[in-house]
C-alpha atoms as a PDB file:
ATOM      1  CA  UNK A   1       0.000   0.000   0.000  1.00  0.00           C
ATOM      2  CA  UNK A   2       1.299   3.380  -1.089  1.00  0.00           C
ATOM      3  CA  UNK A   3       0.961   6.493   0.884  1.00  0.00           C
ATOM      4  CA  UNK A   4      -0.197  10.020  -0.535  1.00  0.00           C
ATOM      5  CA  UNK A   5       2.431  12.297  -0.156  1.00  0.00           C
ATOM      6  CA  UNK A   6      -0.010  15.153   0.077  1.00  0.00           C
ATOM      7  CA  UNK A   7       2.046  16.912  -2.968  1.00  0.00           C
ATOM      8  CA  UNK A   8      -0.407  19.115  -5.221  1.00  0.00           C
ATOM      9  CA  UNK A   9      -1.645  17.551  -7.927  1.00  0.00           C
ATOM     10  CA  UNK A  10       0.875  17.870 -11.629  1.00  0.00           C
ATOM     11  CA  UNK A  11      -0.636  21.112 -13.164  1.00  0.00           C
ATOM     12  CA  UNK A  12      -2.238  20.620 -16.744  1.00  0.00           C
ATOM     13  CA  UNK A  13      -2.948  23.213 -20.012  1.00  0.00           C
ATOM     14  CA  UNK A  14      -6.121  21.034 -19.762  1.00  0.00           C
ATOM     15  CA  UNK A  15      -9.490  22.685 -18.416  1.00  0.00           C
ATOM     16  CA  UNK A  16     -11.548  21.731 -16.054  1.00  0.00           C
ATOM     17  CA  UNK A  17     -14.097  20.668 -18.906  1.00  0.00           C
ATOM     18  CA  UNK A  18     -12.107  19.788 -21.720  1.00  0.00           C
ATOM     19  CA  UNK A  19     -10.784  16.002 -22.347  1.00  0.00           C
ATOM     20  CA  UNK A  20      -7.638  14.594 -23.812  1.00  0.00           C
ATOM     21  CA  UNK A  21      -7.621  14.418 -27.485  1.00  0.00           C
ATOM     22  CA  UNK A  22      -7.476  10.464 -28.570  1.00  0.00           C
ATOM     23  CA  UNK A  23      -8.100  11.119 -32.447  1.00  0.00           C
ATOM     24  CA  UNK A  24     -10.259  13.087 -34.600  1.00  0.00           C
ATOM     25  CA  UNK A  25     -12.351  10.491 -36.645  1.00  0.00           C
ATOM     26  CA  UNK A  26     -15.509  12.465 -35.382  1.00  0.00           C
ATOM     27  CA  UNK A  27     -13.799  16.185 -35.716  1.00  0.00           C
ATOM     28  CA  UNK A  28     -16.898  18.319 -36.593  1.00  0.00           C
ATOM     29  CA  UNK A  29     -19.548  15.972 -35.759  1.00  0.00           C
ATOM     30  CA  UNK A  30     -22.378  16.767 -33.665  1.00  0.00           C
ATOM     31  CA  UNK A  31     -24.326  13.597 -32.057  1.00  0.00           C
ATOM     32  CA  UNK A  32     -27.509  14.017 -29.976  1.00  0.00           C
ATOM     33  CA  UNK A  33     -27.346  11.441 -27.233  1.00  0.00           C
ATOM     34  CA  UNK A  34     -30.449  10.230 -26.019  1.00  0.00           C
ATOM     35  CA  UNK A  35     -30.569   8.762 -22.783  1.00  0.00           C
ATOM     36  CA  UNK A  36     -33.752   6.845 -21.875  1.00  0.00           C
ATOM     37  CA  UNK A  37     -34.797   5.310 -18.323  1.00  0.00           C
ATOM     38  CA  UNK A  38     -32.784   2.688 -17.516  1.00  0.00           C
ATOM     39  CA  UNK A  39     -30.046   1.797 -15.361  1.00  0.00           C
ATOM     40  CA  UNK A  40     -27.495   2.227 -17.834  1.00  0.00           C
ATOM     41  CA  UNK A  41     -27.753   5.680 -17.912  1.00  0.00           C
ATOM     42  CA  UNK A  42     -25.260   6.329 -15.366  1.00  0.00           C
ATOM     43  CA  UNK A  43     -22.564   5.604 -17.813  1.00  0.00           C
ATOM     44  CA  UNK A  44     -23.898   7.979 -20.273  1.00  0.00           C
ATOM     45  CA  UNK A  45     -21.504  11.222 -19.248  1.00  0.00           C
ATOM     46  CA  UNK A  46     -18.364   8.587 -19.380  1.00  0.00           C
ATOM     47  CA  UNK A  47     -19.679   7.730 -22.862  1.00  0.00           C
ATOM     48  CA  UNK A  48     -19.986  11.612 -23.726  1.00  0.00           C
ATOM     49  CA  UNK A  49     -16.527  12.510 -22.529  1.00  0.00           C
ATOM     50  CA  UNK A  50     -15.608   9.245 -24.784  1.00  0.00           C
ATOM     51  CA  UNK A  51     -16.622  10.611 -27.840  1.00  0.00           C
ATOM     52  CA  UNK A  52     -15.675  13.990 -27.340  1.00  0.00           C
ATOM     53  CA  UNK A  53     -12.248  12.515 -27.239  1.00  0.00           C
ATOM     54  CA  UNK A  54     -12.716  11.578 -30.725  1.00  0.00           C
ATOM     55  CA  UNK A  55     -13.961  15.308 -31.305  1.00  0.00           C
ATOM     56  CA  UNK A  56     -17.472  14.652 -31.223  1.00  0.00           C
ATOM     57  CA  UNK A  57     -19.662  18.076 -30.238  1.00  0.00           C
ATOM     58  CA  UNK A  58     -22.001  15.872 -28.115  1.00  0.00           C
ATOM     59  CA  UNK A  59     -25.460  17.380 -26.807  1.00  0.00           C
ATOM     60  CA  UNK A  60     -27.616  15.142 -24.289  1.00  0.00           C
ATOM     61  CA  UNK A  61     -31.317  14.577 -24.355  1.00  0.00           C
ATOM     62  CA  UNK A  62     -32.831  13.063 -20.974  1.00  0.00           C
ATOM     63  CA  UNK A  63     -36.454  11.471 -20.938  1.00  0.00           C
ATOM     64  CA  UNK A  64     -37.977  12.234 -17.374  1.00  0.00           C
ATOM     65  CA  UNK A  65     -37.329   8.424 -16.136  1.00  0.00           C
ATOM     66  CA  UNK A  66     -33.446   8.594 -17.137  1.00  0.00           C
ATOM     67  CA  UNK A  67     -33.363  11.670 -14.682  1.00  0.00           C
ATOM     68  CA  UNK A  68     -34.014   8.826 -12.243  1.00  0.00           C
ATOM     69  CA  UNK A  69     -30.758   7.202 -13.147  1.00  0.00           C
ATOM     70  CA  UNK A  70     -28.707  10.654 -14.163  1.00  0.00           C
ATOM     71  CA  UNK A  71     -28.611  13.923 -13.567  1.00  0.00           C
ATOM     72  CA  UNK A  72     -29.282  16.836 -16.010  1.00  0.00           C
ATOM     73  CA  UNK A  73     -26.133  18.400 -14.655  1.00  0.00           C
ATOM     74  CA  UNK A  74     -24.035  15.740 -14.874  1.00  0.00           C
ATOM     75  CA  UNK A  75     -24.447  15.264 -18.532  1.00  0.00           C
ATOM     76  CA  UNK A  76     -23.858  19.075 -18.753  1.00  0.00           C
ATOM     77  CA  UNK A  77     -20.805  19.326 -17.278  1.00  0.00           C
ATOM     78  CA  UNK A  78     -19.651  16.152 -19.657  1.00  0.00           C
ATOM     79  CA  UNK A  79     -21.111  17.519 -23.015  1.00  0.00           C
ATOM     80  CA  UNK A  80     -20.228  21.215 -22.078  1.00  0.00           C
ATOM     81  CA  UNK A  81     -23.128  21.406 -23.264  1.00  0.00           C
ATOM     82  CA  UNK A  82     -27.222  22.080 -22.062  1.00  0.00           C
ATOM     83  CA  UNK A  83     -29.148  18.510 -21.596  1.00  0.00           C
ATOM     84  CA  UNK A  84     -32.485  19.014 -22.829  1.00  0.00           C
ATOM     85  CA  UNK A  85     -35.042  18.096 -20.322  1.00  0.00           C
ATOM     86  CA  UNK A  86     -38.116  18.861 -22.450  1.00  0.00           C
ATOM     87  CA  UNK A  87     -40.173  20.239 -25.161  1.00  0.00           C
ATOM     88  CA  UNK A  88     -39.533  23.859 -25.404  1.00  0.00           C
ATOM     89  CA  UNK A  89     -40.634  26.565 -27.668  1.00  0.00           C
ATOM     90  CA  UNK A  90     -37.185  26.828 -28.799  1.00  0.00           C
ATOM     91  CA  UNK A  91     -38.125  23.736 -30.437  1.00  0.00           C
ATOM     92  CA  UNK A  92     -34.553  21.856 -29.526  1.00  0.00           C
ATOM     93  CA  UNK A  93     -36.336  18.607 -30.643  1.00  0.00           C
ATOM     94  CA  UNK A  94     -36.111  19.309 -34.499  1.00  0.00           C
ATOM     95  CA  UNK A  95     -32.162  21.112 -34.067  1.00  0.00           C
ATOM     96  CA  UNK A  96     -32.714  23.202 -37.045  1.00  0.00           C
ATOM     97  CA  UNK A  97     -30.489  25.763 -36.089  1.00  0.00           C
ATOM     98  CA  UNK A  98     -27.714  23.392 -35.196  1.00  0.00           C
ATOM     99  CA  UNK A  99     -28.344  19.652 -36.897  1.00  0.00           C
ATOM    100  CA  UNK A 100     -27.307  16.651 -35.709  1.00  0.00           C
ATOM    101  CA  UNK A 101     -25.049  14.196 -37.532  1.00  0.00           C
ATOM    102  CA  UNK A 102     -26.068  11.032 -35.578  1.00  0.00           C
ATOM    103  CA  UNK A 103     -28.644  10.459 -32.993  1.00  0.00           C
ATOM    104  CA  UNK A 104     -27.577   7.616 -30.484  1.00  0.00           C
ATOM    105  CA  UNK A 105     -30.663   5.863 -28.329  1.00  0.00           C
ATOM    106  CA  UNK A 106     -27.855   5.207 -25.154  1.00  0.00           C
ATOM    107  CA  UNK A 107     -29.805   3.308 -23.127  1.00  0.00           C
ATOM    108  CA  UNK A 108     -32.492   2.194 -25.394  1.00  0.00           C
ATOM    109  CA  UNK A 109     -35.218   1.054 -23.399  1.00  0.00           C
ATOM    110  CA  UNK A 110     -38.107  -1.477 -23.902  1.00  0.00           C
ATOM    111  CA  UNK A 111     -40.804   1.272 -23.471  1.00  0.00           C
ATOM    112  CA  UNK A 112     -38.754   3.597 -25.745  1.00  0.00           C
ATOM    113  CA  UNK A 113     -38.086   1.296 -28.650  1.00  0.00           C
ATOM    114  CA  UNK A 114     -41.955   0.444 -28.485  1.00  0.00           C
ATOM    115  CA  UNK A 115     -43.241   3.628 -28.809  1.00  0.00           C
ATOM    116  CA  UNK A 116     -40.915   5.004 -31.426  1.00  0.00           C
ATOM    117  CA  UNK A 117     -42.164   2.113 -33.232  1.00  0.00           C
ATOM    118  CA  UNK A 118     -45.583   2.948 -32.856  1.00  0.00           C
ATOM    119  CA  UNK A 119     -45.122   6.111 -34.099  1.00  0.00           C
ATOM    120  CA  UNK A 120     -45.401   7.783 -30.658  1.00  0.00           C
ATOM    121  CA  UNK A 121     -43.819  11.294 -29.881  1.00  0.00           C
ATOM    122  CA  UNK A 122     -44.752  12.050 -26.402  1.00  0.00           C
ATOM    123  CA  UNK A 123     -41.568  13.541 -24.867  1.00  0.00           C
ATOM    124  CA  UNK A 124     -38.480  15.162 -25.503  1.00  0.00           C
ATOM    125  CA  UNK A 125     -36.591  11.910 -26.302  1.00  0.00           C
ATOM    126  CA  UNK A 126     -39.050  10.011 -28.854  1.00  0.00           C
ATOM    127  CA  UNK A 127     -39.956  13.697 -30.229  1.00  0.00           C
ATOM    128  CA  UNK A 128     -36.432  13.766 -30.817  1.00  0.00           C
ATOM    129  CA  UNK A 129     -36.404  10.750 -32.847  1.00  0.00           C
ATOM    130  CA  UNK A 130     -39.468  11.220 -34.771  1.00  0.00           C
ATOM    131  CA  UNK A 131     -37.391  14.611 -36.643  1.00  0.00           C
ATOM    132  CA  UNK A 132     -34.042  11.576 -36.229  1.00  0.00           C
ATOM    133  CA  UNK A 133     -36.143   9.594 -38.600  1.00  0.00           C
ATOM    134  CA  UNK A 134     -37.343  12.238 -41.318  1.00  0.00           C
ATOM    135  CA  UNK A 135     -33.328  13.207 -41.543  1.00  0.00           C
ATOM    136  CA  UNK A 136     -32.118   9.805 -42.115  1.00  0.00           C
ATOM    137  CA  UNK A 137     -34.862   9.391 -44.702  1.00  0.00           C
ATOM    138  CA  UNK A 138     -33.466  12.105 -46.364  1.00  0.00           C
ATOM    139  CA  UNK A 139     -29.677  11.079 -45.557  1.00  0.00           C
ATOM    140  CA  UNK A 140     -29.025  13.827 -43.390  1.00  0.00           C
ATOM    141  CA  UNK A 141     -28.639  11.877 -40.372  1.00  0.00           C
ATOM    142  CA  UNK A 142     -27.671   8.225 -38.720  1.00  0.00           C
ATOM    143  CA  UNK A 143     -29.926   7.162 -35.954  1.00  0.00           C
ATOM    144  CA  UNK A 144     -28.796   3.868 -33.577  1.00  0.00           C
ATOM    145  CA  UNK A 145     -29.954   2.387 -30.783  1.00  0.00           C
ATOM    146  CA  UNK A 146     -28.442   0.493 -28.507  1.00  0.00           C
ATOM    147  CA  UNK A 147     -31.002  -1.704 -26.257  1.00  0.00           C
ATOM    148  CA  UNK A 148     -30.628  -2.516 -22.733  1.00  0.00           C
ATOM    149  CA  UNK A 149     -33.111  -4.475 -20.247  1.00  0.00           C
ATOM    150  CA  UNK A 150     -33.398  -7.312 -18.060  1.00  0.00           C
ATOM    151  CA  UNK A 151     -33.563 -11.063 -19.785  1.00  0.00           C
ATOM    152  CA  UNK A 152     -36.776 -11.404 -18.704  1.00  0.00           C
ATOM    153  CA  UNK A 153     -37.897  -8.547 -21.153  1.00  0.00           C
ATOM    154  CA  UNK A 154     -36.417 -10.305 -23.872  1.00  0.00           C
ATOM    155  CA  UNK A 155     -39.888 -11.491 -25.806  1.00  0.00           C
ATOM    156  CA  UNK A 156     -41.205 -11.655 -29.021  1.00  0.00           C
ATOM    157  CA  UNK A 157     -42.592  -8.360 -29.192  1.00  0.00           C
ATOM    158  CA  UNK A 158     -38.965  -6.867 -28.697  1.00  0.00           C
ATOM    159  CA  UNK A 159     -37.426  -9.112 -31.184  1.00  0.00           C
ATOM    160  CA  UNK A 160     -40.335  -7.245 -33.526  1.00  0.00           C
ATOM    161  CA  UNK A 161     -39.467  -3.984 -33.077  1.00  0.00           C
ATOM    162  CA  UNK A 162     -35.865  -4.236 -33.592  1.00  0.00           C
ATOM    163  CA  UNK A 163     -36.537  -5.917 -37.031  1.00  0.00           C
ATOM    164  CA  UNK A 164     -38.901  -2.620 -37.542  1.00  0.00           C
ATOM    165  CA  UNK A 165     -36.436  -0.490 -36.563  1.00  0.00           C
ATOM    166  CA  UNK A 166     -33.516  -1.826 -38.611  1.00  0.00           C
ATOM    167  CA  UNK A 167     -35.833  -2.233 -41.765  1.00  0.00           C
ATOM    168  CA  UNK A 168     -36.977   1.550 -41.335  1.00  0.00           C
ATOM    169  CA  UNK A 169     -32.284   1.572 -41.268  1.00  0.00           C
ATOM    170  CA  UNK A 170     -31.727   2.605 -38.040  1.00  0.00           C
ATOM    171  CA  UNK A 171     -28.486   0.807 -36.365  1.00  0.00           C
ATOM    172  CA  UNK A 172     -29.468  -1.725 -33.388  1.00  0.00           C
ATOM    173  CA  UNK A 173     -25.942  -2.030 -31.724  1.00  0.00           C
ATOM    174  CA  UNK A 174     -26.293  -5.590 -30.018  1.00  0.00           C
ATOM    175  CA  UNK A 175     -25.957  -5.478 -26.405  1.00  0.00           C
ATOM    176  CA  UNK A 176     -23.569  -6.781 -24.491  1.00  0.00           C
ATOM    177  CA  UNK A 177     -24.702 -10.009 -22.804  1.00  0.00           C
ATOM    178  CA  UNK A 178     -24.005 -10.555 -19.359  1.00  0.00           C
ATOM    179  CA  UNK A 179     -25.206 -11.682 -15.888  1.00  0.00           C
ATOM    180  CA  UNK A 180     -28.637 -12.161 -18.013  1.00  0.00           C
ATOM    181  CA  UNK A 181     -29.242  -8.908 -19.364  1.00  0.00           C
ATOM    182  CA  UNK A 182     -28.904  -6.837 -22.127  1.00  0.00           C
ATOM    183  CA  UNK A 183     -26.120  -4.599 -21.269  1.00  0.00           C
ATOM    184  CA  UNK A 184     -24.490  -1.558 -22.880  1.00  0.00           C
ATOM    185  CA  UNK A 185     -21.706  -1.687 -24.540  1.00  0.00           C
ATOM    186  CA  UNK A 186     -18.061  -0.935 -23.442  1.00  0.00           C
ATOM    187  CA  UNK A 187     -18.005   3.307 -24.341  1.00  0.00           C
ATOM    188  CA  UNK A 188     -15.313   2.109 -26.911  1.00  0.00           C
ATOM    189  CA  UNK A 189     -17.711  -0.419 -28.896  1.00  0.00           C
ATOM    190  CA  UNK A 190     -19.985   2.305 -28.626  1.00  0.00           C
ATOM    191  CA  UNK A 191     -17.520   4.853 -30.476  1.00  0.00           C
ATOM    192  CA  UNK A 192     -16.646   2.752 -32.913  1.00  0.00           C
ATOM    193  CA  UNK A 193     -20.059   2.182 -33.551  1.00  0.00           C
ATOM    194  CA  UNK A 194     -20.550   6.089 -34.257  1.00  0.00           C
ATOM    195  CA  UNK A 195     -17.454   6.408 -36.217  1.00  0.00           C
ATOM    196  CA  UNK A 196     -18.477   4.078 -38.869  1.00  0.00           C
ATOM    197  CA  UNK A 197     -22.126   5.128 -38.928  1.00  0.00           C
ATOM    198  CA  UNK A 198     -20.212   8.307 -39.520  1.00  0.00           C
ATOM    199  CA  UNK A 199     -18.234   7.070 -42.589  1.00  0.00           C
ATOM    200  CA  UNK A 200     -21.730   5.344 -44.286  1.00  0.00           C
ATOM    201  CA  UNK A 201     -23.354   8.602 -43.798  1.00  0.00           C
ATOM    202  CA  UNK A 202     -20.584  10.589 -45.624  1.00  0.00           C
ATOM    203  CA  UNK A 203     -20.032   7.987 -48.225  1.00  0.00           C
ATOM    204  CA  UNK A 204     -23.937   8.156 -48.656  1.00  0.00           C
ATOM    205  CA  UNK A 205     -23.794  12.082 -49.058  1.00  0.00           C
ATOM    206  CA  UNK A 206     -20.532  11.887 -51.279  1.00  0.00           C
ATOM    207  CA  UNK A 207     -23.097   9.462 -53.829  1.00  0.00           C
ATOM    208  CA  UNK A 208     -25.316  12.169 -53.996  1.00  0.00           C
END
């Protein structure tokens, strides 16, 4: 066992909110993070910070039952950016002014993946992905979704609206099995997962 020997910590050009630079394969992309109610959101400012190392401009939307799980200020101090809590007159759910690249569902959760499905829109999250879907339509955006629940959640009706989602082409990034659940996966699966949505959507726009 080591003892501290209460010396100040080495000083850094680094701010307070800024993160290391690992590489810039998503330099100039902005991805809306969407963080739904499950436990797994408590990783989701570790996975912001992750792909900010990679450049990303990340902004976080929170459904009201992920605010269970994380907190609005968390995210904020990760993203550097506001976490939109809800619908707004400012309208943050469509992004005009500022549009997102890729949309990642991160945690995905049973309820959520239902009602985007069924064409629901009822908060800021699934509003969110309703406008997600009309870009990628028209191949301005990427949307995945990364699913996360209990094994016991694991039915037929979930199996269905995967398949939906992935024939309407949104991503589903398989989750990470263990201790029989549907984990999320390691913040490093999760960037490579963006960076090569990122390279289909720019080969896509390149075609055009």
């Amino acid at each position: 066992m080591t003892e501290w020997d209460h010396k100040p910590p080495t000083p850094s050009d680094l701010g307070d909110h800024e993160v290391p630079r690992e590489g810039d394969a998503l330099h100039e992309v902005r991805i809306a993070l969407l963080v739904t109610g499950g436990i797994a959101a408590y990783t989701t400012p570790t996975l912001a910070r992750s792909l900010r190392r990679q450049g990303a401009d990340v902004q976080a939307f929170c459904s009201g039952e992920a605010l269970r799980y994380v907190t609005a200020e968390t995210l904020e101090w990760a993203t550097t950016n506001p976490c939109i809590t809800r619908l707004t007159p400012d309208a943050e759910h469509l992004s005009d002014h500022a549009p997102f690249d890729v949309y990642l569902v991160a945690p995905a959760s049973y309820n959520t993946i239902g009602k985007v499905v069924s064409g629901i829109a009822d908060t800021v999250v699934t509003a969110s992905i309703a406008s997600a879907l009309g870009r990628m339509e028209q191949g301005r955006s990427t949307v995945l979704f990364a699913p996360t629940m209990h094994g016991t959640m694991h039915n037929q009706v979930l199996v269905e609206n995967c398949r939906r989602l992935a024939e309407l082409g949104v991503r589903v990034i398989p989750p990470r099995d263990a201790y029989g659940k549907h984990n999320l996966p390691r913040e490093e699966a999760l960037v490579e997962e963006v960076t090569e949505a990122v390279t289909r959507l720019r080969a896509g726009r390149s075609v055009r």
